[in-house]
N, C-alpha and C. Protein backbone atom coordinates (compact mmCIF):
# COMPACT_ATOMS: atom_id res chain seq x y z
N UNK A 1 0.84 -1.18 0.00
CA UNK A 1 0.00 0.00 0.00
C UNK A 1 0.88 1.25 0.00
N UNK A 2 0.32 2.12 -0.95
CA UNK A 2 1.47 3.53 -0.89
C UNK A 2 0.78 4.53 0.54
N UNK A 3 2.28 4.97 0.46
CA UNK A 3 2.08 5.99 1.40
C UNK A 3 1.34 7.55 1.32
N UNK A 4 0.30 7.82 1.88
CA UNK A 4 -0.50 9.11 1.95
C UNK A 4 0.02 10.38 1.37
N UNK A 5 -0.31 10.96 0.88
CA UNK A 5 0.59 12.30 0.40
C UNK A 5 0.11 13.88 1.28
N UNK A 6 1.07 13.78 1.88
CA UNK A 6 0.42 14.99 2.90
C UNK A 6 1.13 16.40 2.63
N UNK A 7 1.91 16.28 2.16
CA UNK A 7 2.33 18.07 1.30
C UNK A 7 2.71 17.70 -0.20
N UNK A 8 2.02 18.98 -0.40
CA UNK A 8 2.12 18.96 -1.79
C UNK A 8 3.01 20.40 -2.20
N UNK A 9 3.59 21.11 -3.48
CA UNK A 9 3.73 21.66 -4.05
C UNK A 9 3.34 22.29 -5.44
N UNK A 10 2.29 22.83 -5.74
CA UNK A 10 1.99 22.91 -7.00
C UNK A 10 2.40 24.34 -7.47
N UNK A 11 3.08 24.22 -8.92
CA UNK A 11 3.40 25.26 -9.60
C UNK A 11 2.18 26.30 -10.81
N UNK A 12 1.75 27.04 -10.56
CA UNK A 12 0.83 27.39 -11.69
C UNK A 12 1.35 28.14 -12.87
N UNK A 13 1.39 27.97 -13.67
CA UNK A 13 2.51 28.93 -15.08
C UNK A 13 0.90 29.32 -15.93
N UNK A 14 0.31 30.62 -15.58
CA UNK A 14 -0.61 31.02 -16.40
C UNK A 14 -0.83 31.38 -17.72
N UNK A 15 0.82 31.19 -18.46
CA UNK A 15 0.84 32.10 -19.69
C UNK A 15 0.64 33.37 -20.23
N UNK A 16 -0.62 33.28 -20.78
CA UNK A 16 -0.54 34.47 -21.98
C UNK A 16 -1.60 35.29 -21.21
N UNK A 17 -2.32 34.67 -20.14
CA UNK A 17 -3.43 35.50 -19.33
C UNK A 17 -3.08 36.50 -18.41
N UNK A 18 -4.34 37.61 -18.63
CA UNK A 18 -3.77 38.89 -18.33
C UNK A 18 -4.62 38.87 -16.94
N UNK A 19 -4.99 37.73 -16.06
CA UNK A 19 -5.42 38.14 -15.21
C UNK A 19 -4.58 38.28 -13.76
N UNK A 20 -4.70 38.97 -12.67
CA UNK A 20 -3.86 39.06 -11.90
C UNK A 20 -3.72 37.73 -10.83
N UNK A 21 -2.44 37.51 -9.79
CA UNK A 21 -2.83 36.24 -9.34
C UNK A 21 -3.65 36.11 -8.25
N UNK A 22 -3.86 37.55 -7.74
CA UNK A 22 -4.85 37.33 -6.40
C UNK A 22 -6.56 37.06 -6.96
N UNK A 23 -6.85 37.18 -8.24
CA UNK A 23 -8.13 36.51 -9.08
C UNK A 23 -7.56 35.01 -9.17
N UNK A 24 -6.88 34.90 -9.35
CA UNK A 24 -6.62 32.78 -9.61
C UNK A 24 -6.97 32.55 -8.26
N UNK A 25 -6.01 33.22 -7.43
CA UNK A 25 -6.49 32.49 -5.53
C UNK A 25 -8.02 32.74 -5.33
N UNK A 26 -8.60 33.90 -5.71
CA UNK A 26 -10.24 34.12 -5.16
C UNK A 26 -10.76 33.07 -6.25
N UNK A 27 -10.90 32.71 -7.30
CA UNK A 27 -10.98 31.62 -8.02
C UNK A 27 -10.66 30.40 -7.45
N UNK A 28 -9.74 30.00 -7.50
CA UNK A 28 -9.47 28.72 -6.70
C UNK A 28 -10.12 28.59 -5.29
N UNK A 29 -10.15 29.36 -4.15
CA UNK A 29 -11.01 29.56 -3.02
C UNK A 29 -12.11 29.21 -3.10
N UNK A 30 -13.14 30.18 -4.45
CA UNK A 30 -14.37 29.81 -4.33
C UNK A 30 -14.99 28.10 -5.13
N UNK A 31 -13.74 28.45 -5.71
CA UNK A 31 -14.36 26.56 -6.73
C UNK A 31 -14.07 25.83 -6.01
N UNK A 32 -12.89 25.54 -4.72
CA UNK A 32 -12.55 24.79 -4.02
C UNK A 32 -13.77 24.30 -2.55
N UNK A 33 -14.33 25.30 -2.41
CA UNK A 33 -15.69 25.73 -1.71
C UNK A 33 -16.64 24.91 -2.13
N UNK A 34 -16.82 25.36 -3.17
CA UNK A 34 -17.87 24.74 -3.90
C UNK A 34 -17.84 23.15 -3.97
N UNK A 35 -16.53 22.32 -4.39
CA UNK A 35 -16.27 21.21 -4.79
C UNK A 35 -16.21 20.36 -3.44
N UNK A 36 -15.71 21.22 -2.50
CA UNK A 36 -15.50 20.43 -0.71
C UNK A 36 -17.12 20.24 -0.71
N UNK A 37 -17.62 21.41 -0.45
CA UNK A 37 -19.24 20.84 -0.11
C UNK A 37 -20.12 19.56 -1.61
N UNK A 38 -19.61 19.84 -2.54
CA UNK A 38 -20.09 18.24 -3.40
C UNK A 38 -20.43 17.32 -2.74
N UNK A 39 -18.62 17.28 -2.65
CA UNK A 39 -17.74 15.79 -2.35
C UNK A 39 -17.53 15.46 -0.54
N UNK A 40 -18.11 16.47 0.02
CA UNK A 40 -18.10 16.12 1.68
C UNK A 40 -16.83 16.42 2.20
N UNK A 41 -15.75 17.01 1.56
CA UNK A 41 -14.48 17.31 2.21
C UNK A 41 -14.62 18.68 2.91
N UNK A 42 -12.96 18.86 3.75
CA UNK A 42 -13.05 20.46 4.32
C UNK A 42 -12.08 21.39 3.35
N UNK A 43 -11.74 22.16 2.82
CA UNK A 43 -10.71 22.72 2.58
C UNK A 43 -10.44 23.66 3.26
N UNK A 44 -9.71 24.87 3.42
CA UNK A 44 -8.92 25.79 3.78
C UNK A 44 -8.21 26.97 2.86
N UNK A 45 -8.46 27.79 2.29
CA UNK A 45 -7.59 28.31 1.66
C UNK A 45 -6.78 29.58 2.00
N UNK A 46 -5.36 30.14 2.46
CA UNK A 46 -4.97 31.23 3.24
C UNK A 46 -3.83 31.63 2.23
N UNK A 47 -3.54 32.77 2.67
CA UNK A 47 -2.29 33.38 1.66
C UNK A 47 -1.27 33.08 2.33
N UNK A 48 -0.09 33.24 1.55
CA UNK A 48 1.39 33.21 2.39
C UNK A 48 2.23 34.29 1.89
N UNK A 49 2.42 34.82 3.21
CA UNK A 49 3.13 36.29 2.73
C UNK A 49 4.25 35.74 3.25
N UNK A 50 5.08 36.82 2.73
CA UNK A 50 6.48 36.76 2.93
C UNK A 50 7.43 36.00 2.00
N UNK A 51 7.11 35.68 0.74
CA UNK A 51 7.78 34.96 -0.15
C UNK A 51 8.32 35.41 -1.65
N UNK A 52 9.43 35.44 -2.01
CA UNK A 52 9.55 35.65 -3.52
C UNK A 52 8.39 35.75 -4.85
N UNK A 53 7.70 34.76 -4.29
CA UNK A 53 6.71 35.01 -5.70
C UNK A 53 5.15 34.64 -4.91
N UNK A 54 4.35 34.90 -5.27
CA UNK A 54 2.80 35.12 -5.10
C UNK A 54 2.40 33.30 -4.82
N UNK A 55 2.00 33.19 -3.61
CA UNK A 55 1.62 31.73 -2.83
C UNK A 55 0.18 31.69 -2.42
N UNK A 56 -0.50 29.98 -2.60
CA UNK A 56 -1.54 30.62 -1.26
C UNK A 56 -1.57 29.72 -0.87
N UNK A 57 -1.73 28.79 0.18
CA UNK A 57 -1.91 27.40 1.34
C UNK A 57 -3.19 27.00 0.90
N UNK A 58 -3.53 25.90 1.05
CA UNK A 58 -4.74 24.76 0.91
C UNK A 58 -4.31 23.88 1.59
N UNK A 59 -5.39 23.80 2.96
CA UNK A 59 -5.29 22.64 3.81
C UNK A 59 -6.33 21.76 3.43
N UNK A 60 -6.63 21.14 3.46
CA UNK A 60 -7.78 19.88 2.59
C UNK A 60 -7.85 18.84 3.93
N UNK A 61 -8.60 18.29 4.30
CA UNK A 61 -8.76 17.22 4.39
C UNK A 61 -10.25 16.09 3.63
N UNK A 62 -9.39 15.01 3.47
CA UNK A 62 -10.30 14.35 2.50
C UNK A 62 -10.15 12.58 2.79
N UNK A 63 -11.16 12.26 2.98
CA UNK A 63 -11.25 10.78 3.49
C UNK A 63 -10.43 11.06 5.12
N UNK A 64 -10.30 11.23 5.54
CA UNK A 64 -9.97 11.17 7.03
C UNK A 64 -8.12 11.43 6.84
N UNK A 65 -7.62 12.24 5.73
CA UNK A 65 -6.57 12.08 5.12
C UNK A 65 -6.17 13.81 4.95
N UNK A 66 -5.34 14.67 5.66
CA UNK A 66 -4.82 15.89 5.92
C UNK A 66 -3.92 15.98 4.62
N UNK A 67 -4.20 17.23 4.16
CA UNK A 67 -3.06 17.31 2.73
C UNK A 67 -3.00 18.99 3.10
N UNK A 68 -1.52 19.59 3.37
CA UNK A 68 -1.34 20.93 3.09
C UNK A 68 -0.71 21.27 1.59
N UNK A 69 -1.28 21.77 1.19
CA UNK A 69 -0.91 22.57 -0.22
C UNK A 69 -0.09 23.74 -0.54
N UNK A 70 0.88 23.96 -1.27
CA UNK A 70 1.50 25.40 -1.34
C UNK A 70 1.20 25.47 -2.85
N UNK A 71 0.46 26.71 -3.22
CA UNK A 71 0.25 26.40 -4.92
C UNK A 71 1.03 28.14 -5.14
N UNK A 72 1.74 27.72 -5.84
CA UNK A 72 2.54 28.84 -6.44
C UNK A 72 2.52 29.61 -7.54
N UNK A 73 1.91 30.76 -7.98
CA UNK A 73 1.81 31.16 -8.75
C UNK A 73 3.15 31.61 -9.43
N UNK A 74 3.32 31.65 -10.90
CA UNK A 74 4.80 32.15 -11.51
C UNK A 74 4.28 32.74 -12.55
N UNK A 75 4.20 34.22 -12.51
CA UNK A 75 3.59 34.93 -13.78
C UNK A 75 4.49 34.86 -14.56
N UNK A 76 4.06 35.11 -16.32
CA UNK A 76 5.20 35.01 -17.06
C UNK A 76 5.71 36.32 -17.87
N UNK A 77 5.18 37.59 -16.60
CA UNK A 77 5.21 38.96 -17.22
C UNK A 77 6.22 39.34 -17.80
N UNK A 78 7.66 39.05 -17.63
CA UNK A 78 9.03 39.22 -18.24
C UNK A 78 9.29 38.30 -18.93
N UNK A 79 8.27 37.53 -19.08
CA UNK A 79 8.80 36.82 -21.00
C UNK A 79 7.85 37.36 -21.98
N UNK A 80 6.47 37.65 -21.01
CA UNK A 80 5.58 38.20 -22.27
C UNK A 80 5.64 39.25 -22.65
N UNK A 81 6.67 40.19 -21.91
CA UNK A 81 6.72 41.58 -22.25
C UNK A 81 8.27 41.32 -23.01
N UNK A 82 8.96 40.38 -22.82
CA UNK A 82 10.17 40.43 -23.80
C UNK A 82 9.80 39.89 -25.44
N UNK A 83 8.58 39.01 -24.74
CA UNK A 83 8.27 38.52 -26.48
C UNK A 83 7.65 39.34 -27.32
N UNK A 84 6.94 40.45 -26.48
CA UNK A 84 5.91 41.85 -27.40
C UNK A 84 6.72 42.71 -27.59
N UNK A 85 8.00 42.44 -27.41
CA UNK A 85 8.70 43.80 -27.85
C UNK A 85 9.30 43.89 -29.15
N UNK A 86 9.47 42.55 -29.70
CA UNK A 86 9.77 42.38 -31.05
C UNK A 86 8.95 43.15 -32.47
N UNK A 87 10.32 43.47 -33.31
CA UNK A 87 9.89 44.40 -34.22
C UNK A 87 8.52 43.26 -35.37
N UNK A 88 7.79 43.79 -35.86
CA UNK A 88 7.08 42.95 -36.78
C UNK A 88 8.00 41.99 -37.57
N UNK A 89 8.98 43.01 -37.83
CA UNK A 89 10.04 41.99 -39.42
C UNK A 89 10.71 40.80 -38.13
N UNK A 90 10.77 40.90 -36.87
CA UNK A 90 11.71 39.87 -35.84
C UNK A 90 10.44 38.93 -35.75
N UNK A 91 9.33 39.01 -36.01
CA UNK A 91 8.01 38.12 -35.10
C UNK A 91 7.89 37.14 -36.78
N UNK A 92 7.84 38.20 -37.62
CA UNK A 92 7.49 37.23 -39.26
C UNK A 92 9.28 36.28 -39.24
N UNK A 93 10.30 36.62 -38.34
CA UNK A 93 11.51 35.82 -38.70
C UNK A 93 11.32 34.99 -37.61
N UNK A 94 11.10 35.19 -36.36
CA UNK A 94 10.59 34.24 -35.73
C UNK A 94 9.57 33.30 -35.90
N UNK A 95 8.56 33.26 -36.63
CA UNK A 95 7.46 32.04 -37.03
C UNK A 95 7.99 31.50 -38.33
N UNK A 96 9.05 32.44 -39.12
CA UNK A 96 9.86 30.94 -40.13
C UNK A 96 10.90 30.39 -39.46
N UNK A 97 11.62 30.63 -38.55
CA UNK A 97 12.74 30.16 -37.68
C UNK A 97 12.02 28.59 -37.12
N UNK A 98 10.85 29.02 -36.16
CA UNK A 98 10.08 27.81 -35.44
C UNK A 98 9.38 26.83 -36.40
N UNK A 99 8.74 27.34 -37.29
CA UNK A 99 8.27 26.60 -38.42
C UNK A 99 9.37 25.38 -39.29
N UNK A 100 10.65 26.11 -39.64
CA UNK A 100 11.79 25.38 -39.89
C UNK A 100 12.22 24.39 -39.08
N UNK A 101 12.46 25.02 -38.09
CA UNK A 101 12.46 24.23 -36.73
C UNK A 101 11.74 22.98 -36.82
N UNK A 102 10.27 22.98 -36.89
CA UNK A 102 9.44 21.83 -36.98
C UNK A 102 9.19 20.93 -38.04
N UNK A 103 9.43 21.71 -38.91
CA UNK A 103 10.37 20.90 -40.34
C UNK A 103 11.60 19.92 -40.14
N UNK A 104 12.69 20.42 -39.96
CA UNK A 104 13.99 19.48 -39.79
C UNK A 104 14.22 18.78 -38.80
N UNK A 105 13.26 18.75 -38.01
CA UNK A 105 13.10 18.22 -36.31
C UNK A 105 12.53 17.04 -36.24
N UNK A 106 11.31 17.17 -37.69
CA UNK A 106 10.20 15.90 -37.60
C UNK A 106 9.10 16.04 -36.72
N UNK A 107 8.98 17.33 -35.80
CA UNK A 107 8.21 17.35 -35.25
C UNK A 107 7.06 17.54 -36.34
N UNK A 108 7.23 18.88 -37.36
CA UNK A 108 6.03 18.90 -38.26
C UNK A 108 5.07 17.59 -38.29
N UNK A 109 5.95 16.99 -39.11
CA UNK A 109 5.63 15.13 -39.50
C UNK A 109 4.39 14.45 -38.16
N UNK A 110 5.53 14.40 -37.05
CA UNK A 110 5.20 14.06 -36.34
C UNK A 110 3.82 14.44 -35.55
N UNK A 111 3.45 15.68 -35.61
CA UNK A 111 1.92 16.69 -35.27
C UNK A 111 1.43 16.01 -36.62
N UNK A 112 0.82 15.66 -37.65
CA UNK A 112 0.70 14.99 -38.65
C UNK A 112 -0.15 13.79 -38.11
N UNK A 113 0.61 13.04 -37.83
CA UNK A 113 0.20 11.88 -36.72
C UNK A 113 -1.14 12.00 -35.80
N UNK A 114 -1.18 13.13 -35.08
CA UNK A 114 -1.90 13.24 -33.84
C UNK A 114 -3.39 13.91 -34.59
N UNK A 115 -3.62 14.44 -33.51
CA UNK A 115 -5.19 14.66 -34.34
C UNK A 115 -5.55 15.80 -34.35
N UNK A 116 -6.06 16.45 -35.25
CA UNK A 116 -6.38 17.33 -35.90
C UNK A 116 -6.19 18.99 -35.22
N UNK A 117 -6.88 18.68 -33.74
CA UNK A 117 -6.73 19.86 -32.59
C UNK A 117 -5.39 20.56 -32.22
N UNK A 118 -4.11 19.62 -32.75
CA UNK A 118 -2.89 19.48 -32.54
C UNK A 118 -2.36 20.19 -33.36
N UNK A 119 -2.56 19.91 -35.05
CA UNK A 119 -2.12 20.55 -36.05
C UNK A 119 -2.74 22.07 -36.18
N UNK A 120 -3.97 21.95 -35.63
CA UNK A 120 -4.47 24.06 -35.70
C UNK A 120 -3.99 24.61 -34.58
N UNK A 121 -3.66 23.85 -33.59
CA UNK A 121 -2.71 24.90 -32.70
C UNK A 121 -1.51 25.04 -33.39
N UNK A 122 -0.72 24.06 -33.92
CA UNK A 122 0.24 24.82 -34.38
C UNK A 122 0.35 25.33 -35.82
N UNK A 123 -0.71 25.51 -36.60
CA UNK A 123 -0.73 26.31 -37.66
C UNK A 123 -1.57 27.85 -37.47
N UNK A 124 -2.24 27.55 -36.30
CA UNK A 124 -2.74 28.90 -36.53
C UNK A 124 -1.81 29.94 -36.33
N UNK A 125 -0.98 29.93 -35.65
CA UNK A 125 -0.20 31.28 -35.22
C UNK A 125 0.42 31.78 -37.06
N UNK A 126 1.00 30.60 -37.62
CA UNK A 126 1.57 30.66 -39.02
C UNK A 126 0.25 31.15 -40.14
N UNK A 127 -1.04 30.99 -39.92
CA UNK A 127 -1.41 30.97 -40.54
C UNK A 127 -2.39 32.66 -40.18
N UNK A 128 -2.83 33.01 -39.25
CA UNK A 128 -2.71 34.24 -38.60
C UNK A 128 -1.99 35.46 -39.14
N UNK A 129 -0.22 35.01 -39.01
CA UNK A 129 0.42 35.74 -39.64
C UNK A 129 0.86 35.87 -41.01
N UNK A 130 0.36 34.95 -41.50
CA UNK A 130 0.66 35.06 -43.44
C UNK A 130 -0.91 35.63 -44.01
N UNK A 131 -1.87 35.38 -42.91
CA UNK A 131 -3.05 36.22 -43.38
C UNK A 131 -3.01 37.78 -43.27
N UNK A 132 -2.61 38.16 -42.12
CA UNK A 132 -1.90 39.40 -42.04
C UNK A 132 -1.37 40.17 -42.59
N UNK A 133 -0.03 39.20 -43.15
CA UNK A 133 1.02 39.85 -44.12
C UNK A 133 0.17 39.95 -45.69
N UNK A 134 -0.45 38.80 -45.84
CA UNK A 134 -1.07 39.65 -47.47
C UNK A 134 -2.40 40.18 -47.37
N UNK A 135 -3.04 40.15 -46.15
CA UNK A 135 -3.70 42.04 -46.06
C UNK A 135 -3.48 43.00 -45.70
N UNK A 136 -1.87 42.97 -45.15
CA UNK A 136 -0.94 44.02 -45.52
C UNK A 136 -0.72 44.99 -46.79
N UNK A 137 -0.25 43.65 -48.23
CA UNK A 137 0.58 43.69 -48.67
C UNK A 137 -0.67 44.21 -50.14
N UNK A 138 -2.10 43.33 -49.60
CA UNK A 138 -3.28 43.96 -50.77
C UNK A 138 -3.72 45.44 -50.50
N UNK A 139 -3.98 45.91 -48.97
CA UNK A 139 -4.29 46.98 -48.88
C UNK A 139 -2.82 48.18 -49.34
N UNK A 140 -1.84 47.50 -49.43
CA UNK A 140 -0.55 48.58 -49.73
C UNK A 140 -1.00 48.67 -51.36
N UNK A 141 -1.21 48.07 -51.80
CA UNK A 141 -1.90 47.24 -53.31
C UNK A 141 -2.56 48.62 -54.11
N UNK A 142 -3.83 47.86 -53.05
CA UNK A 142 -4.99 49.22 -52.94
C UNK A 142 -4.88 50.82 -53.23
N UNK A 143 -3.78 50.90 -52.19
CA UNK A 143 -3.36 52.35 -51.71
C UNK A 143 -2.90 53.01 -53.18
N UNK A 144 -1.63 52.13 -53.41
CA UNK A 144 -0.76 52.56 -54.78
C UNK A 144 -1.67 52.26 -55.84
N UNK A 145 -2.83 51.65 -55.99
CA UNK A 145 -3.24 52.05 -57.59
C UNK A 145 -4.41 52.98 -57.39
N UNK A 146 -4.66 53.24 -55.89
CA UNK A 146 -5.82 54.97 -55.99
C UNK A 146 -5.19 55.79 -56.91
């Protein structure tokens, strides 16, 4: 029989969302609320100050079984503000760089394989930006034969 798991660590990496992290904790609080009274458990949810990056505690107990939680939020504001800073001509050289990338890698190939949901995540961003670029390139079109 395995042994009980009574602390946990969870990391949250929100991405591209612009919401702040004290909305994920009042979020998580109230769904956690909600889901204890379902399922007959207690939870707990408290902040933890005093730390490098944005925390909040979840004490749970569930089946007669104590679990403290540290869930950690890690915004990704200094990559998403390093990745929006790129000039247009660096973002159109960056999606043939990654695209190539997935070409000589086999990954392309390989997304190929999987199913369908797989391949429009990774074509839309490519395909987004080549729609872009030639209604760029028709309205410049436009302009010069007024």
């Amino acid at each position: 029989m395995s042994k009980p798991v009574s602390r946990r660590h969870v990391f949250y990496l929100p991405g591209y969302d612009p919401m702040p992290p004290r909305r994920y904790r009042e979020i998580y609080r109230r769904e956690s609320a909600r889901q204890a009274g379902i399922s007959g458990y207690e939870i707990a949810v408290s902040a933890v100050d005093g730390r490098a990056h944005y925390q909040w505690q979840v004490d749970a107990r569930m089946d007669g079984q104590h679990t403290r939680t540290i869930v950690e939020f890690l915004p990704w504001n200094d990559l998403v503000r390093a990745s929006m800073q790129t000039s247009i001509l660096g973002t159109y050289g960056l999606m043939l760089r990654t695209f190539w990338l997935y070409l000589v890698s086999g990954t392309f190939v390989a997304l190929t394989r999987l199913r369908a949901v797989a391949m429009i995540a990774v074509l839309y961003p490519v395909a987004l930006l080549l729609g872009q670029a030639a209604l760029a390139v028709l309205a410049g079109l436009g302009a010069w034969w007024l």
